[in-house]
Protein backbone atom coordinates (compact mmCIF):
# COMPACT_ATOMS: atom_id res chain seq x y z
CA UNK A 1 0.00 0.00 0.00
CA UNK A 2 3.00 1.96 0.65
CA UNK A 3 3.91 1.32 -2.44
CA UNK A 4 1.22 2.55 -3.91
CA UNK A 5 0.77 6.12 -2.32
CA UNK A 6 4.24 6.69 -3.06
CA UNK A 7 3.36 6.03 -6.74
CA UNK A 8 0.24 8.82 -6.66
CA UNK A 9 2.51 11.28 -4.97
CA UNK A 10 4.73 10.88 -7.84
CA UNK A 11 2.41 11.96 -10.23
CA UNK A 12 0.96 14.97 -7.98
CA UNK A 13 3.80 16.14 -6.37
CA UNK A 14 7.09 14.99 -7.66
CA UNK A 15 9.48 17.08 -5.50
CA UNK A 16 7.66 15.33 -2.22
CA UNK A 17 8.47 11.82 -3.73
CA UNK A 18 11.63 12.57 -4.17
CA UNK A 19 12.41 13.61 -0.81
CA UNK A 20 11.01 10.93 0.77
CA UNK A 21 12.70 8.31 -1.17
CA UNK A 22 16.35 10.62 -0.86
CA UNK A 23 16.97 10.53 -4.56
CA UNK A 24 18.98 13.89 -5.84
CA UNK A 25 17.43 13.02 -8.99
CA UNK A 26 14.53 13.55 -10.24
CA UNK A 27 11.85 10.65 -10.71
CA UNK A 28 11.44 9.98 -14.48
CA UNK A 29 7.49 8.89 -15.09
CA UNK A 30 7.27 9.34 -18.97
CA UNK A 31 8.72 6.04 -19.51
CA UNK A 32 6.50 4.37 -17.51
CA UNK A 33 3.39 6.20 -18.23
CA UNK A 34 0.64 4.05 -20.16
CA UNK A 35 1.39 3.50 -24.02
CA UNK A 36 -0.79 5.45 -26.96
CA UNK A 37 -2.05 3.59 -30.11
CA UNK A 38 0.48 6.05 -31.94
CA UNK A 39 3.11 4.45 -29.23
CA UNK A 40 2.33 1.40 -29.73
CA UNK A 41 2.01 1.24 -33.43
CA UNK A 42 5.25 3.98 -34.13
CA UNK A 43 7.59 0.78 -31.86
CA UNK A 44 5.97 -2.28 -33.61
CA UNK A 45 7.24 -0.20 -36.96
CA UNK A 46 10.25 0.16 -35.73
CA UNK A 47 11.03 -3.78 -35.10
CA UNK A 48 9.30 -5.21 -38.01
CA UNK A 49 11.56 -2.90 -39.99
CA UNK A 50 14.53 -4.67 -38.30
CA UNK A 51 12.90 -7.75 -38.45
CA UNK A 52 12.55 -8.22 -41.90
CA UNK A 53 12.10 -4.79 -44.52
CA UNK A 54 10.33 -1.81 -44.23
CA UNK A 55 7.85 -3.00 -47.23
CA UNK A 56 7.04 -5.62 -44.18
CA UNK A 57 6.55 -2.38 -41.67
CA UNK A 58 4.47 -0.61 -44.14
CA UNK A 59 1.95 -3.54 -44.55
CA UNK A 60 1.67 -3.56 -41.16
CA UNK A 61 1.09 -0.01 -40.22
CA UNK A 62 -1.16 0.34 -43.43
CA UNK A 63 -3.55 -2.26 -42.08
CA UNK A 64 -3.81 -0.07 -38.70
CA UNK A 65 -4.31 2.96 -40.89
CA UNK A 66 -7.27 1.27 -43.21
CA UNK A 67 -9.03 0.19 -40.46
CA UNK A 68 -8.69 3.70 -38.22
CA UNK A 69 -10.01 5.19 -41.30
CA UNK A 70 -13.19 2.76 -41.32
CA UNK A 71 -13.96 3.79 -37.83
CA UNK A 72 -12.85 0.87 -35.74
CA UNK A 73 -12.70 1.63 -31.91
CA UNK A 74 -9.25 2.08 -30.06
CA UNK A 75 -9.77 -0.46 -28.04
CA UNK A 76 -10.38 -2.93 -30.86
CA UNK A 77 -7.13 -1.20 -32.69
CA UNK A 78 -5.44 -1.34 -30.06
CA UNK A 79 -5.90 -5.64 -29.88
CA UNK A 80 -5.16 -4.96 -33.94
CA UNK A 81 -2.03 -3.43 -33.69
CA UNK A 82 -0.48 -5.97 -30.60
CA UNK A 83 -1.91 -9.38 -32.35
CA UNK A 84 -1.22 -8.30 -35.78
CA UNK A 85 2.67 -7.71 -34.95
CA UNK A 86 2.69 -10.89 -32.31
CA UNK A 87 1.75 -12.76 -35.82
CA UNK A 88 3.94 -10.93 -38.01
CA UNK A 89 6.73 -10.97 -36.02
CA UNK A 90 7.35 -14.43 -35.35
CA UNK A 91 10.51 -15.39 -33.35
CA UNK A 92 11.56 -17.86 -36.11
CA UNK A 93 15.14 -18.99 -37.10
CA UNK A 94 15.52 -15.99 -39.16
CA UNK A 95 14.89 -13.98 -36.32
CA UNK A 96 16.85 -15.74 -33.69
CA UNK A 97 20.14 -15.33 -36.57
CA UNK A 98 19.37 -11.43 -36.47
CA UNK A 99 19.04 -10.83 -32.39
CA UNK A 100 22.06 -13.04 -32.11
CA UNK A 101 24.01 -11.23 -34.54
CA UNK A 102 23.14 -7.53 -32.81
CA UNK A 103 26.24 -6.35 -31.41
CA UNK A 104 24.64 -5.68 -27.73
CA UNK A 105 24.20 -9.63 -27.74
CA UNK A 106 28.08 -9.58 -27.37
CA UNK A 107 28.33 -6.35 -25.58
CA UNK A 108 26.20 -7.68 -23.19
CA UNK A 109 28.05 -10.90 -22.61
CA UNK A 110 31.08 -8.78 -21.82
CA UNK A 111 29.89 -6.41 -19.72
CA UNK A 112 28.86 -9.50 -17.46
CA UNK A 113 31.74 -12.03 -18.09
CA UNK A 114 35.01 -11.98 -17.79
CA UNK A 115 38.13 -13.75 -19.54
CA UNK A 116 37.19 -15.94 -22.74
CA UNK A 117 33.77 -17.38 -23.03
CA UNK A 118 33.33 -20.99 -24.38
CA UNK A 119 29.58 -20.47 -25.75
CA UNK A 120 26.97 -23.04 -26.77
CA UNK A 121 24.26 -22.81 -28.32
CA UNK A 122 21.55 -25.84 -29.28
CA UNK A 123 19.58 -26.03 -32.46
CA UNK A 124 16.36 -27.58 -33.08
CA UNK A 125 16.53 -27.19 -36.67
CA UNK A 126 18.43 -29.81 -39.10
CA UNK A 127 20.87 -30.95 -39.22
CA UNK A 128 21.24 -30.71 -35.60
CA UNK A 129 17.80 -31.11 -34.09
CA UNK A 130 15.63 -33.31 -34.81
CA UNK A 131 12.64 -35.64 -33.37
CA UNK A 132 13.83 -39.06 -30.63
CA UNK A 133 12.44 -41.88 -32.71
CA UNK A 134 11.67 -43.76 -29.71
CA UNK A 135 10.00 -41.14 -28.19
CA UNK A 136 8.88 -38.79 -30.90
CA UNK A 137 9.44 -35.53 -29.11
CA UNK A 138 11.59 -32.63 -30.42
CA UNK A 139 15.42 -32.75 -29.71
CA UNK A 140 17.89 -30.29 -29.85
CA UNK A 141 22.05 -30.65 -30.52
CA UNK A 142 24.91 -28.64 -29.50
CA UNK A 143 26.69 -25.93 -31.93
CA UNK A 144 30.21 -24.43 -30.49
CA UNK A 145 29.49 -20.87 -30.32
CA UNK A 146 31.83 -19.41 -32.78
CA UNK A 147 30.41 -22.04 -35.75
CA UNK A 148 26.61 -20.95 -34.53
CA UNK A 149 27.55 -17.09 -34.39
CA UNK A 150 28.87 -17.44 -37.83
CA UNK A 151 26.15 -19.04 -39.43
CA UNK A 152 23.71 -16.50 -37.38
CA UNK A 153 25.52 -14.11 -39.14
CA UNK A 154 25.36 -15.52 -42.67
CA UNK A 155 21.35 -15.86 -41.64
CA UNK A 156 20.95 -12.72 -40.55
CA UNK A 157 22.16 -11.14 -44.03
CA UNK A 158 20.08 -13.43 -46.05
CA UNK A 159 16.96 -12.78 -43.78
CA UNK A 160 14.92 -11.05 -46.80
CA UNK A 161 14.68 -14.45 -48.01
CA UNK A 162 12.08 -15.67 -45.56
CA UNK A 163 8.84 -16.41 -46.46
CA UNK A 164 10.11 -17.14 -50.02
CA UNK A 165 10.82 -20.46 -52.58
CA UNK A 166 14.43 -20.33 -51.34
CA UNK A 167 13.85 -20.25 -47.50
CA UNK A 168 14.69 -23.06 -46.14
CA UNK A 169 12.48 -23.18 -43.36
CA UNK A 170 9.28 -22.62 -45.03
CA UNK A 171 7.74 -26.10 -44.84
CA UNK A 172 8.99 -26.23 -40.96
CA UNK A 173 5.62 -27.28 -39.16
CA UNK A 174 6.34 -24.03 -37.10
CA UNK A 175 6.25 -21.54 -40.30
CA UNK A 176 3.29 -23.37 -41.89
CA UNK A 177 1.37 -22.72 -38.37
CA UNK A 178 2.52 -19.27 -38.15
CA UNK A 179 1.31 -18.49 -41.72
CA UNK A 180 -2.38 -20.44 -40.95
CA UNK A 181 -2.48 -18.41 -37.82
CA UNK A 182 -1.36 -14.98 -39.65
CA UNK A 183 -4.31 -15.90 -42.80
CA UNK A 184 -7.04 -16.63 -39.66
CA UNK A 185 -6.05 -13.48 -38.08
CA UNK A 186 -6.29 -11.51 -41.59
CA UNK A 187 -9.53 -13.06 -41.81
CA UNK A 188 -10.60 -12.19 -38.32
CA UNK A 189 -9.95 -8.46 -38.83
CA UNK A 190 -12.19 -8.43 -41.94
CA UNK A 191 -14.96 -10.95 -40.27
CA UNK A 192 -14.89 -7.88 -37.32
CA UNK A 193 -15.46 -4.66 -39.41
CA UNK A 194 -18.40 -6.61 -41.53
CA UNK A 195 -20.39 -7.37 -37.94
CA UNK A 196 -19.40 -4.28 -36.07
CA UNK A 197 -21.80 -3.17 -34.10
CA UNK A 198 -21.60 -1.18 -30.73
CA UNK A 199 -23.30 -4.08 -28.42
CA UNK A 200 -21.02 -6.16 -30.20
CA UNK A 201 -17.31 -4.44 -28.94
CA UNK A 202 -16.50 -6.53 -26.04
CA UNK A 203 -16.74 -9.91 -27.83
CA UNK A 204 -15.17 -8.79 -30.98
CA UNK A 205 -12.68 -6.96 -29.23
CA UNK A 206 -11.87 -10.03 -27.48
CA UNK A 207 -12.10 -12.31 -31.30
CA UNK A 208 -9.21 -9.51 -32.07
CA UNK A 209 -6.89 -9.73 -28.58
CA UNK A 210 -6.79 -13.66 -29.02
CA UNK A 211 -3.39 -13.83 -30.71
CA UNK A 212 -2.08 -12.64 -26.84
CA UNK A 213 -3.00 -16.44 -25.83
CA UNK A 214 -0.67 -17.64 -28.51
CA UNK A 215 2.34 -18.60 -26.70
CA UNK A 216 5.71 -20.31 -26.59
CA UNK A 217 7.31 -22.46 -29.54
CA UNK A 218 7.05 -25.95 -31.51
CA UNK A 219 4.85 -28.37 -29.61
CA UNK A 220 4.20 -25.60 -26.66
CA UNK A 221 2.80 -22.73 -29.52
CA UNK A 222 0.78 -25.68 -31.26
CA UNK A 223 -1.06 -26.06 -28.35
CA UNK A 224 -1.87 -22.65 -27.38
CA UNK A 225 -3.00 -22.12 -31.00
CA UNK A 226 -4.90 -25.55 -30.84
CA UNK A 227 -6.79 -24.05 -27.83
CA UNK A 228 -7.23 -19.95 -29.47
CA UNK A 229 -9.02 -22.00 -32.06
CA UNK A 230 -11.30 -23.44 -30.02
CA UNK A 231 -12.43 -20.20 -28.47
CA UNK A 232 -12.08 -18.29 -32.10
CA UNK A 233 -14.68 -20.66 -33.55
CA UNK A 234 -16.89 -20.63 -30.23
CA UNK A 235 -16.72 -15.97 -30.66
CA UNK A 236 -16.82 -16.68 -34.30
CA UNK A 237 -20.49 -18.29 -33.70
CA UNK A 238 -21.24 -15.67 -30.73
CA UNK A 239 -20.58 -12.57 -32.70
CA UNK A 240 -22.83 -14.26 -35.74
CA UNK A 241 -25.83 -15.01 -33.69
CA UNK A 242 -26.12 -11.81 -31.66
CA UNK A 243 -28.66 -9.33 -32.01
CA UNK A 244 -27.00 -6.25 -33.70
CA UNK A 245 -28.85 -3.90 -31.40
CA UNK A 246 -30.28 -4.19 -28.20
CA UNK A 247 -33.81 -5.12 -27.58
């Protein structure tokens, strides 16, 4: 409780805070002050520009922009613009190559080791991963750090092929249930703007936030998306069989 009234002195009376807590400096609340569509969409941008393009940015923000302009509510663009990018930006191999190839990725293993690090890292893709034959769940095998960080690196340059004939992940089950899950999403969006109605925002909103339940990787994401289905098909039938207005 403390806590809290030391938080809503903040806000009203900064100097007060400040001298109860001893700090010489003063307490910085922007950053931590609640997130604007603009913010939100302006950052996801930003990181699907690194993550693949910015033709791949653009396609994202111009969604947000077509369906502002049609009149959906913030709070249903707001669930457009985090689900959208969850889909979009995909943690895939392609991605993994680029984080580990950022230069803070080292920076930051220096500025917390010392002397000469002997990294691993384990792969579940092939030729070192795999599935056990005797028990059929995935398995990963160990890559010597310097042999991983150099084909991360090689990956990371030849990232614009994703998503193309040449990338050799595409037929991964992983990227053929991230591009079902991006097409149902599409879908969704367009299956929300032709039953909009105002008595109808809190379960379409919630048809348009389900990507946030969409967690984790391989077998882990399958079944979170297994389960989203489930409740997309059950909202699906919902938002189809409600009265538009209220009796």
């Amino acid at each position: 409780m403390q806590a809290f009234d030391l938080g809503r002195l903040a806000m009203a009376d900064p100097a007060a805070a400040r001298a109860l807590t001893g700090r010489d400096q003063p307490v910085e609340l922007t950053a931590h002050r609640t997130a604007t569509l603009d913010d939100v969409i302006a950052l996801r941008v930003d990181t699907l520009t690194a993550y693949k393009d910015a033709a791949f940015a653009r396609a994202y923000s111009a969604r947000l922009d077509d369906l502002r302009a049609k009149g959906l509510p913030e709070p249903a663009l707001m669930a457009v613009a985090r689900g959208l990018f969850k889909l979009m930006a995909v943690k895939d191999e392609w991605e993994v190559a680029r984080l580990y190839s950022k230069p803070s990725f080292r920076k930051s293993l220096t500025d917390t080791f010392d002397g000469d690090m002997d990294l691993t890292f384990y792969f579940g893709a092939w030729p070192y991963g795999g599935t056990d034959p005797q028990t059929g769940k995935p398995v990963k095998g160990a890559v010597k750090g310097k042999t991983a960080l150099r084909f991360f690196g090689l990956l990371n340059r030849l990232r614009s092929l994703r998503g193309t004939f040449l990338d050799p992940f595409r037929n991964s089950a992983e990227a053929k249930l991230a591009r079902r899950l991006i097409a149902d999403y599409q879908a969704d969006i367009d299956f929300a703007l032709a039953h909009w109605a105002d008595t109808k925002t809190a379960t379409l909103t919630e048809l348009l936030d389900l990507p946030e339940h969409i967690r984790g990787y391989g077998h882990v994401r399958e079944r979170h998306a297994e389960q989203v289905a489930h409740r997309r098909a059950a909202l699906r039938s919902q938002i189809q069989t409600e009265p538009a207005e209220a009796a």
